[in-house]
C-alpha atoms as a PDB file:
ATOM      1  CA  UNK A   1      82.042 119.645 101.468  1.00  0.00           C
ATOM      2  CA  UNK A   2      85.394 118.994 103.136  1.00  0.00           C
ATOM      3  CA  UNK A   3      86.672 117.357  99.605  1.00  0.00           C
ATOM      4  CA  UNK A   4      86.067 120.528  97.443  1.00  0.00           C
ATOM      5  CA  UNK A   5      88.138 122.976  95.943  1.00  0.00           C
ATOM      6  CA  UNK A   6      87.303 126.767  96.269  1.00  0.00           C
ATOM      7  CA  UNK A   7      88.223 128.048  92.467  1.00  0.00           C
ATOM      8  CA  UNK A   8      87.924 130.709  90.593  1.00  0.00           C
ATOM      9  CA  UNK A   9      84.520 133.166  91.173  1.00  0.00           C
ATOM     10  CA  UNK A  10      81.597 130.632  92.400  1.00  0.00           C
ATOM     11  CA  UNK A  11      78.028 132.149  92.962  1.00  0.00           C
ATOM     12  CA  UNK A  12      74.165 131.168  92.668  1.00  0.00           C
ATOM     13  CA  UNK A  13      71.558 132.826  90.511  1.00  0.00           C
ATOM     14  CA  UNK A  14      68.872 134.401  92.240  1.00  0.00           C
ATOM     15  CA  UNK A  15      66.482 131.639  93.345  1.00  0.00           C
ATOM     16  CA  UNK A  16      69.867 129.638  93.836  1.00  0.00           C
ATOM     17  CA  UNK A  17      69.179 126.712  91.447  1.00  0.00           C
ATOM     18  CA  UNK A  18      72.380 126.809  89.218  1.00  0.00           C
ATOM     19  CA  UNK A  19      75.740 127.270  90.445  1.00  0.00           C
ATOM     20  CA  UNK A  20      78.444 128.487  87.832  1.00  0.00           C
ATOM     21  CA  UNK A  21      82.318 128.918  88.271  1.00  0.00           C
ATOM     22  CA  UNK A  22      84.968 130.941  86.151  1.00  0.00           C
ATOM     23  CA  UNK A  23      87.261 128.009  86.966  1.00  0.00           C
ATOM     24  CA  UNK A  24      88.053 124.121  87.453  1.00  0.00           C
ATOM     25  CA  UNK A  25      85.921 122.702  89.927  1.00  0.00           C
ATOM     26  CA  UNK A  26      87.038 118.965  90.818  1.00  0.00           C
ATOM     27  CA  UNK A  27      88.386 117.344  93.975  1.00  0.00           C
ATOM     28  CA  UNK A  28      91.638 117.506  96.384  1.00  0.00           C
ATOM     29  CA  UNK A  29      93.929 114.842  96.446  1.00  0.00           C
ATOM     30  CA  UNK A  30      93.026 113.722  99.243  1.00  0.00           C
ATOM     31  CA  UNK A  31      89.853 113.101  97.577  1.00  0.00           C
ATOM     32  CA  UNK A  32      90.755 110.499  94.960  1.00  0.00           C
ATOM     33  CA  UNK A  33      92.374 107.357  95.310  1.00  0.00           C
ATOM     34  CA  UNK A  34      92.738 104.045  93.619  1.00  0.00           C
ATOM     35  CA  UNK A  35      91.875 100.354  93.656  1.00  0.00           C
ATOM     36  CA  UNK A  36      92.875  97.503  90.812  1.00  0.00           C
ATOM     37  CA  UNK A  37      90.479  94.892  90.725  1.00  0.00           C
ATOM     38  CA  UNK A  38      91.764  91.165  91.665  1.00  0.00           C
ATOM     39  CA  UNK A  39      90.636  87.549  90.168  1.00  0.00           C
ATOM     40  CA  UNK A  40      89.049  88.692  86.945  1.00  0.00           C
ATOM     41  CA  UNK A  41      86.395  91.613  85.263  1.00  0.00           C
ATOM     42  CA  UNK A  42      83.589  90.119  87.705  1.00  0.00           C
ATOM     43  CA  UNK A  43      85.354  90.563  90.914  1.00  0.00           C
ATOM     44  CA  UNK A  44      83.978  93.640  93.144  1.00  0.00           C
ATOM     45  CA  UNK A  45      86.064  96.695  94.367  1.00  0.00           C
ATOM     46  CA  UNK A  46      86.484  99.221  97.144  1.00  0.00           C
ATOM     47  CA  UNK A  47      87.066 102.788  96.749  1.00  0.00           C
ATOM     48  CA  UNK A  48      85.548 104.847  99.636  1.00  0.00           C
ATOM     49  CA  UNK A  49      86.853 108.218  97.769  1.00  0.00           C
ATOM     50  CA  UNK A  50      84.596 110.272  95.453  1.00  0.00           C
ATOM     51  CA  UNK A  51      87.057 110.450  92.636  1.00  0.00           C
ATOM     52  CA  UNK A  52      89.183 107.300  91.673  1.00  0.00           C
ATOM     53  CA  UNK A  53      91.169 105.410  89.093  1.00  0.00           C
ATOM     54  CA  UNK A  54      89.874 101.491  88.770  1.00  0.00           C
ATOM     55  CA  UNK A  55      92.571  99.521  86.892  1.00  0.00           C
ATOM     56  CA  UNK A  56      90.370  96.498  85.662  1.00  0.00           C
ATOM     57  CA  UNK A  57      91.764  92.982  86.037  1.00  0.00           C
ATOM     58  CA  UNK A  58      93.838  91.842  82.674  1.00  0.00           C
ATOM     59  CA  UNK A  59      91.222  88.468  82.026  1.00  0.00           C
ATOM     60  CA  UNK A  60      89.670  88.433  78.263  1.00  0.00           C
ATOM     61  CA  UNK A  61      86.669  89.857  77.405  1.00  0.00           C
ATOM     62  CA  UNK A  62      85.431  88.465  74.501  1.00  0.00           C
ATOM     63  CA  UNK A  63      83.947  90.217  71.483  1.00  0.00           C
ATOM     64  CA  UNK A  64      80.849  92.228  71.354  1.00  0.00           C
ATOM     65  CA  UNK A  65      80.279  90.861  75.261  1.00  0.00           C
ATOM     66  CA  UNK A  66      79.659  93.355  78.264  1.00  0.00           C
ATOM     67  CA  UNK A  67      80.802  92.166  81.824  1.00  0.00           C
ATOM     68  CA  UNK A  68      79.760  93.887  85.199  1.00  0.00           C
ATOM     69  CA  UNK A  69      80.977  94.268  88.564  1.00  0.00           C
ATOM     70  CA  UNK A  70      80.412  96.313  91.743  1.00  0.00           C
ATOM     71  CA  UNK A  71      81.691  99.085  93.147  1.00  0.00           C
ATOM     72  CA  UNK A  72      81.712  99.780  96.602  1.00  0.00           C
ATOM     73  CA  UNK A  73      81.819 102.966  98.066  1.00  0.00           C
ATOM     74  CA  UNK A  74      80.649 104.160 101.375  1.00  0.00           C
ATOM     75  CA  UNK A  75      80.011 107.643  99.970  1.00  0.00           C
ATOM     76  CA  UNK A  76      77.390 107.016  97.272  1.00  0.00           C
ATOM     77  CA  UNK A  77      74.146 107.996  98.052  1.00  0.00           C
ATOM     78  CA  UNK A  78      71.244 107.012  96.236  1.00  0.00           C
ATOM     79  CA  UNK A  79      70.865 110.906  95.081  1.00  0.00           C
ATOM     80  CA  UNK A  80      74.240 111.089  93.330  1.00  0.00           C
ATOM     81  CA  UNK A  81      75.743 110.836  89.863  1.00  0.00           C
ATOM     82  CA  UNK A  82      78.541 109.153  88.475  1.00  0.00           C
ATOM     83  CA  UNK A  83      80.241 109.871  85.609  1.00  0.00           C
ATOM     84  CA  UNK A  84      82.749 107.134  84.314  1.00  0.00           C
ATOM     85  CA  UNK A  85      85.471 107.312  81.701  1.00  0.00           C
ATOM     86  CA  UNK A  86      88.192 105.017  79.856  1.00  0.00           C
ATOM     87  CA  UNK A  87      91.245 106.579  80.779  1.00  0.00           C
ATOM     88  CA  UNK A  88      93.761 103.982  79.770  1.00  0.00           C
ATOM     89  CA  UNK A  89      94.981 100.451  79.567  1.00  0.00           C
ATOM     90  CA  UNK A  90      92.795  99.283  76.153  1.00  0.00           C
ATOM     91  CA  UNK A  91      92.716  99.677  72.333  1.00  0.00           C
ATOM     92  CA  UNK A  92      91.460 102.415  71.406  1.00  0.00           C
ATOM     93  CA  UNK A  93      87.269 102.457  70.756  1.00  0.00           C
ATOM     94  CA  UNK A  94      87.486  98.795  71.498  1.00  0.00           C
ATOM     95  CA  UNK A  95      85.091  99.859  74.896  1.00  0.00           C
ATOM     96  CA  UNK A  96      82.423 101.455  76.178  1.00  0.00           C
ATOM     97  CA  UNK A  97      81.740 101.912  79.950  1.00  0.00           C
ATOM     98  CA  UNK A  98      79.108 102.951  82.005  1.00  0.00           C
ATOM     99  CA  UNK A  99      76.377 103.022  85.407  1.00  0.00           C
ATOM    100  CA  UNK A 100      74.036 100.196  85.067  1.00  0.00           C
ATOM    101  CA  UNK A 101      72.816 100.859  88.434  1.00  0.00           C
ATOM    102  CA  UNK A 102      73.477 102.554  91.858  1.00  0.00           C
ATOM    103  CA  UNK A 103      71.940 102.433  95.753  1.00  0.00           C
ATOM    104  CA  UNK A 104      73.328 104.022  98.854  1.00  0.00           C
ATOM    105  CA  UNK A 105      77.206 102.809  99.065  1.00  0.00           C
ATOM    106  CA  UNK A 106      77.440 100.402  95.682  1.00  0.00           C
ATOM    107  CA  UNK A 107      76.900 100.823  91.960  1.00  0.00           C
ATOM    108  CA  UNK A 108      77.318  98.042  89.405  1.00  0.00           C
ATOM    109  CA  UNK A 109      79.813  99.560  86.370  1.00  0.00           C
ATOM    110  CA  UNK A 110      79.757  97.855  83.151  1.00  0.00           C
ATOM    111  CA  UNK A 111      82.808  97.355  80.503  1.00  0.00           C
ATOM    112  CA  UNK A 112      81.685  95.882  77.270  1.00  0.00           C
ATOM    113  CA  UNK A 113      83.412  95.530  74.248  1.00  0.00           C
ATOM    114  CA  UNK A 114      82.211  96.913  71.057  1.00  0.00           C
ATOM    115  CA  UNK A 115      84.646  94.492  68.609  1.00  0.00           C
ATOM    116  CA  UNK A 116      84.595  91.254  67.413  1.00  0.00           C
ATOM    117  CA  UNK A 117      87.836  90.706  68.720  1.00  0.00           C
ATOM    118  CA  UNK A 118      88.740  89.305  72.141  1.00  0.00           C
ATOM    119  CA  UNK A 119      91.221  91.555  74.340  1.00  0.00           C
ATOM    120  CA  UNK A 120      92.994  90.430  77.364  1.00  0.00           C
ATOM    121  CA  UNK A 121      93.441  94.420  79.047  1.00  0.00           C
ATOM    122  CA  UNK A 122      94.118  96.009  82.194  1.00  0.00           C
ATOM    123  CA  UNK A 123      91.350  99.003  81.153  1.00  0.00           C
ATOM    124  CA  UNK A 124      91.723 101.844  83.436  1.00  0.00           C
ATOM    125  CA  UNK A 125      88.723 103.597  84.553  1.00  0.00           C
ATOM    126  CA  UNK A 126      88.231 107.095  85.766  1.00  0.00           C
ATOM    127  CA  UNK A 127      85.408 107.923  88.067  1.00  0.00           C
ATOM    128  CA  UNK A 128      83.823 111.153  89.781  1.00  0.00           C
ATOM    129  CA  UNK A 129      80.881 111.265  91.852  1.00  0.00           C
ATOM    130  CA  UNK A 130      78.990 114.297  91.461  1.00  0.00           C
ATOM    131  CA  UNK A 131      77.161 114.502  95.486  1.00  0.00           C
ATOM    132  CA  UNK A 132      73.566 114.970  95.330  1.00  0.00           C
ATOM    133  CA  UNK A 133      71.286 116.123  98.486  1.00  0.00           C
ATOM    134  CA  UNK A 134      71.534 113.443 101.380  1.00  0.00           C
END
């Protein structure tokens, strides 16, 4: 993959079904990018990178309320993983985050928040695909 680091000692076991590395593995720069989201918490984004930074539009979200909205990304298959984090930008254990669901090139990411309290926040959030076969 064009986008990977070689790091540290990589190899396969014998049948070659686990990989393991004596170092980071992660993504070039090149890599990642990022996007901030326009209108409100709804409104879709575009990040054709497989690593990125999403800085969430600033609208409330009210109290123990989820809200969803789309990613689009011309390198998700329907075979990968994403893993997606709060990396900034809200009160602390206020959120959760996560993959409600995923197809070739979009996934729908959900922000809800856990407290009774309503929070008007730019959330960041982190995301890394992890490429499955094609």
């Amino acid at each position: 993959m064009s986008n990977s680091i070689a790091s540290g000692v990589a190899y396969a076991d014998p049948e070659f079904t686990t990989c393991y590395a004596s170092a980071e593995i992660g993504y070039t720069a090149s890599a990642q990018g990022t996007v901030t989201q326009l209108t409100d918490k709804t409104t879709a984004v575009t990040l054709n990178k497989s690593a990125g930074r999403i800085t969430l539009n600033n609208a409330a979200l009210a109290g123990n309320t989820a809200v969803s909205f789309t990613l689009n990304n011309s390198l998700l298959s329907a075979n990968d993983t994403i893993i997606v984090n709060i990396s900034g930008g809200a009160t602390t254990g206020a959120y959760t985050t996560y993959v409600t669901s995923m197809t070739a090139g979009s996934a729908i990411l959900t922000l809800r928040n856990l407290t009774g309290t309503s929070y008007s926040e730019a959330v960041i959030l982190n995301y890394a695909i992890i490429h499955g076969a094609s």
